[in-house]
Protein backbone atom coordinates (compact mmCIF):
# COMPACT_ATOMS: atom_id res chain seq x y z
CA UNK A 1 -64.33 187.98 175.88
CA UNK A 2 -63.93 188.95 172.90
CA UNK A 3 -65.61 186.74 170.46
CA UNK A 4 -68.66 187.86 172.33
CA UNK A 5 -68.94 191.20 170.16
CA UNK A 6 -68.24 188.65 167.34
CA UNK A 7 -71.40 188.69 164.63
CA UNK A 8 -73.85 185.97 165.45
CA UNK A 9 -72.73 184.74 161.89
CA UNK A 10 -69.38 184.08 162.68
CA UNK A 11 -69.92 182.73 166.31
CA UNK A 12 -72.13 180.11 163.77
CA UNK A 13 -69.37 179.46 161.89
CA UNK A 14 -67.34 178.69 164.72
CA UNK A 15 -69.98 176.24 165.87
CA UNK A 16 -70.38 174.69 162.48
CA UNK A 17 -66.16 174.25 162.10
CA UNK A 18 -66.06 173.09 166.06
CA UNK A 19 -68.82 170.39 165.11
CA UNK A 20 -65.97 168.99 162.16
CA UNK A 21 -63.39 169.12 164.70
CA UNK A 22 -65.17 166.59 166.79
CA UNK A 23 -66.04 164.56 164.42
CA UNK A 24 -62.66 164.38 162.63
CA UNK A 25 -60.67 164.30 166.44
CA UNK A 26 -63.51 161.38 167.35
CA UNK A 27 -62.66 159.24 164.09
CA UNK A 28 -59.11 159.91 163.85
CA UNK A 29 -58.98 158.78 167.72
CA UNK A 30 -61.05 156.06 167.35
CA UNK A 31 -60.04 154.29 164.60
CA UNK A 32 -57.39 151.50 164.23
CA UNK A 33 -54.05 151.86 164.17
CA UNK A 34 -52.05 151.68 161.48
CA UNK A 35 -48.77 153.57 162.80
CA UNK A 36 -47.06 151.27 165.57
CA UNK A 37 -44.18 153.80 167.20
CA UNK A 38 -43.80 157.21 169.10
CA UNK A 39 -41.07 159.63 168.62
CA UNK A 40 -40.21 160.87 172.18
CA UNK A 41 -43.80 161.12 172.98
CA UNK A 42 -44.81 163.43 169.92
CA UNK A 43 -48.17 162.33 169.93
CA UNK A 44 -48.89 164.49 173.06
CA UNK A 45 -47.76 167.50 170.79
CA UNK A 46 -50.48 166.48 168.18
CA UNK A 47 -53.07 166.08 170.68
CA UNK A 48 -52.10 169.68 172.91
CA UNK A 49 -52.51 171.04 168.62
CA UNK A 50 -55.48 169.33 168.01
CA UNK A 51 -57.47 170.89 171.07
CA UNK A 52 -55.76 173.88 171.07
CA UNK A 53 -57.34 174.15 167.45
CA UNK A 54 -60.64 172.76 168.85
CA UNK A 55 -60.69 175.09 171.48
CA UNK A 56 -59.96 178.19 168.67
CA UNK A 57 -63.34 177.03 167.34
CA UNK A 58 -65.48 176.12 170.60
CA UNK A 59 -64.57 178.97 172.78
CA UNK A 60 -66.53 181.59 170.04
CA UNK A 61 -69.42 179.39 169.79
CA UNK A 62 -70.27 178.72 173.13
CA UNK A 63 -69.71 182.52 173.48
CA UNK A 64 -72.60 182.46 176.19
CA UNK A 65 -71.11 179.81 178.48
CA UNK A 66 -68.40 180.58 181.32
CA UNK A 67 -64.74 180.38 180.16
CA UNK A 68 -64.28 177.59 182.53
CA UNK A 69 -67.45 175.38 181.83
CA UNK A 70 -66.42 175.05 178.09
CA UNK A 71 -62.56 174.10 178.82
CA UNK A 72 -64.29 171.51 181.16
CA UNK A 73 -66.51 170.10 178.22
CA UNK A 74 -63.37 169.66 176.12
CA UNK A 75 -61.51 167.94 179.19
CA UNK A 76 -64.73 165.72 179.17
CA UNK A 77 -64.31 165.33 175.81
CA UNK A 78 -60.90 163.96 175.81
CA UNK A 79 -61.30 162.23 178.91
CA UNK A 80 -64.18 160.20 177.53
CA UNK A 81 -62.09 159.77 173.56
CA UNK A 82 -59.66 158.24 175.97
CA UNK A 83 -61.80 155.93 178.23
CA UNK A 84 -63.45 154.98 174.82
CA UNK A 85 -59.61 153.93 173.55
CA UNK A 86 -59.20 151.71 176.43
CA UNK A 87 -62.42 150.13 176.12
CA UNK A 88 -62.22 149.15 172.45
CA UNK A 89 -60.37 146.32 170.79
CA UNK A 90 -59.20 148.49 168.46
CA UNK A 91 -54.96 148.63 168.94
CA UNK A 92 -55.28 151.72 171.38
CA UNK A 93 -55.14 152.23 174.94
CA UNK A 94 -56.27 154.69 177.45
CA UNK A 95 -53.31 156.90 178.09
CA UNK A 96 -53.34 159.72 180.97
CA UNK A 97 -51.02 161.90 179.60
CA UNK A 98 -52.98 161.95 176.39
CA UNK A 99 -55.58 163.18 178.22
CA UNK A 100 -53.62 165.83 180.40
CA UNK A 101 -52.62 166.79 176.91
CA UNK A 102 -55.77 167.18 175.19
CA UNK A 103 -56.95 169.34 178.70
CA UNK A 104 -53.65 171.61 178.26
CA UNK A 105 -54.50 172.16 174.65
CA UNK A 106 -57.68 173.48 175.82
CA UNK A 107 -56.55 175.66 178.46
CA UNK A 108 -54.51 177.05 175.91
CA UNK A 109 -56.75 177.81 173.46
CA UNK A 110 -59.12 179.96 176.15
CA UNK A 111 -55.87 181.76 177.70
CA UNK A 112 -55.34 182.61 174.29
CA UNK A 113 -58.99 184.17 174.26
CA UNK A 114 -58.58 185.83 177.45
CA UNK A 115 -55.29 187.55 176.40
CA UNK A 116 -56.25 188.51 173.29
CA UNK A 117 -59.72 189.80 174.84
CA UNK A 118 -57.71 191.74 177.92
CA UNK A 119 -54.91 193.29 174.82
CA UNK A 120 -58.52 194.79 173.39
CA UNK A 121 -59.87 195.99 175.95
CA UNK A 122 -56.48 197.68 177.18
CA UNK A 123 -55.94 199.29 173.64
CA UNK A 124 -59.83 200.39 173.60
CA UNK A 125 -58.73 202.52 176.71
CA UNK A 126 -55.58 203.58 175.87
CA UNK A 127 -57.36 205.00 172.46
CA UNK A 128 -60.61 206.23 173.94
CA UNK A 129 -61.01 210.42 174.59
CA UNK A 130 -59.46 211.52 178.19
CA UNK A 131 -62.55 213.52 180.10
């Protein structure tokens, strides 16, 4: 990937701004509601967004870990936000598609990664000295 060549300084920053992302995703899921409709089932796009962002931030940071072991931690992630919605009395419910949403955000985010790391490595060739 490429945000493994990335200077340990900015894979830091990516851990520090993926550490706000939870948080703010965590209280903005958790909290009560205080907006009562859905237009056509836009919240899905807001929660594909918010862990496509998340997963911007959390694929550089965990630079060491498998591609596929960190979208799993944000599907974990989301799947728990939403079990945690069911379970509290707080005007929310546990809603699959929110869930398949928040994992599609994800996968986004690290096919984004691997696209943009394959488009490197492919103009790295193309540019480096024919023997």
């Amino acid at each position: 990937m490429v945000y493994r060549n990335f200077n340990t300084k900015i894979n830091f920053a990516f851990g520090l701004l993926s550490l706000v992302l939870f948080a703010f995703i965590s209280v903005r899921s958790l909290g009560v509601v205080t907006v009562s409709f859905s237009v056509n089932n836009f919240d899905k796009v807001l929660h594909m967004t918010a862990y496509f962002v998340l997963g911007l931030c959390v694929f550089p940071a965990l630079y060491k870990v498998r591609l596929w072991m960190v979208w799993a931690l944000l599907c974990l992630f989301g799947v728990v936000i939403e079990c945690l919605q069911g379970a509290m009395s707080i005007g929310r419910k546990a809603d699959f598609w929110d869930a398949v949403a928040n994992a599609s955000g994800a996968l986004l985010a690290g096919l984004f990664w691997l696209a943009l790391s394959v488009t490197v490595l492919r103009l790295k060739r193309a540019n480096s000295p024919k023997s």
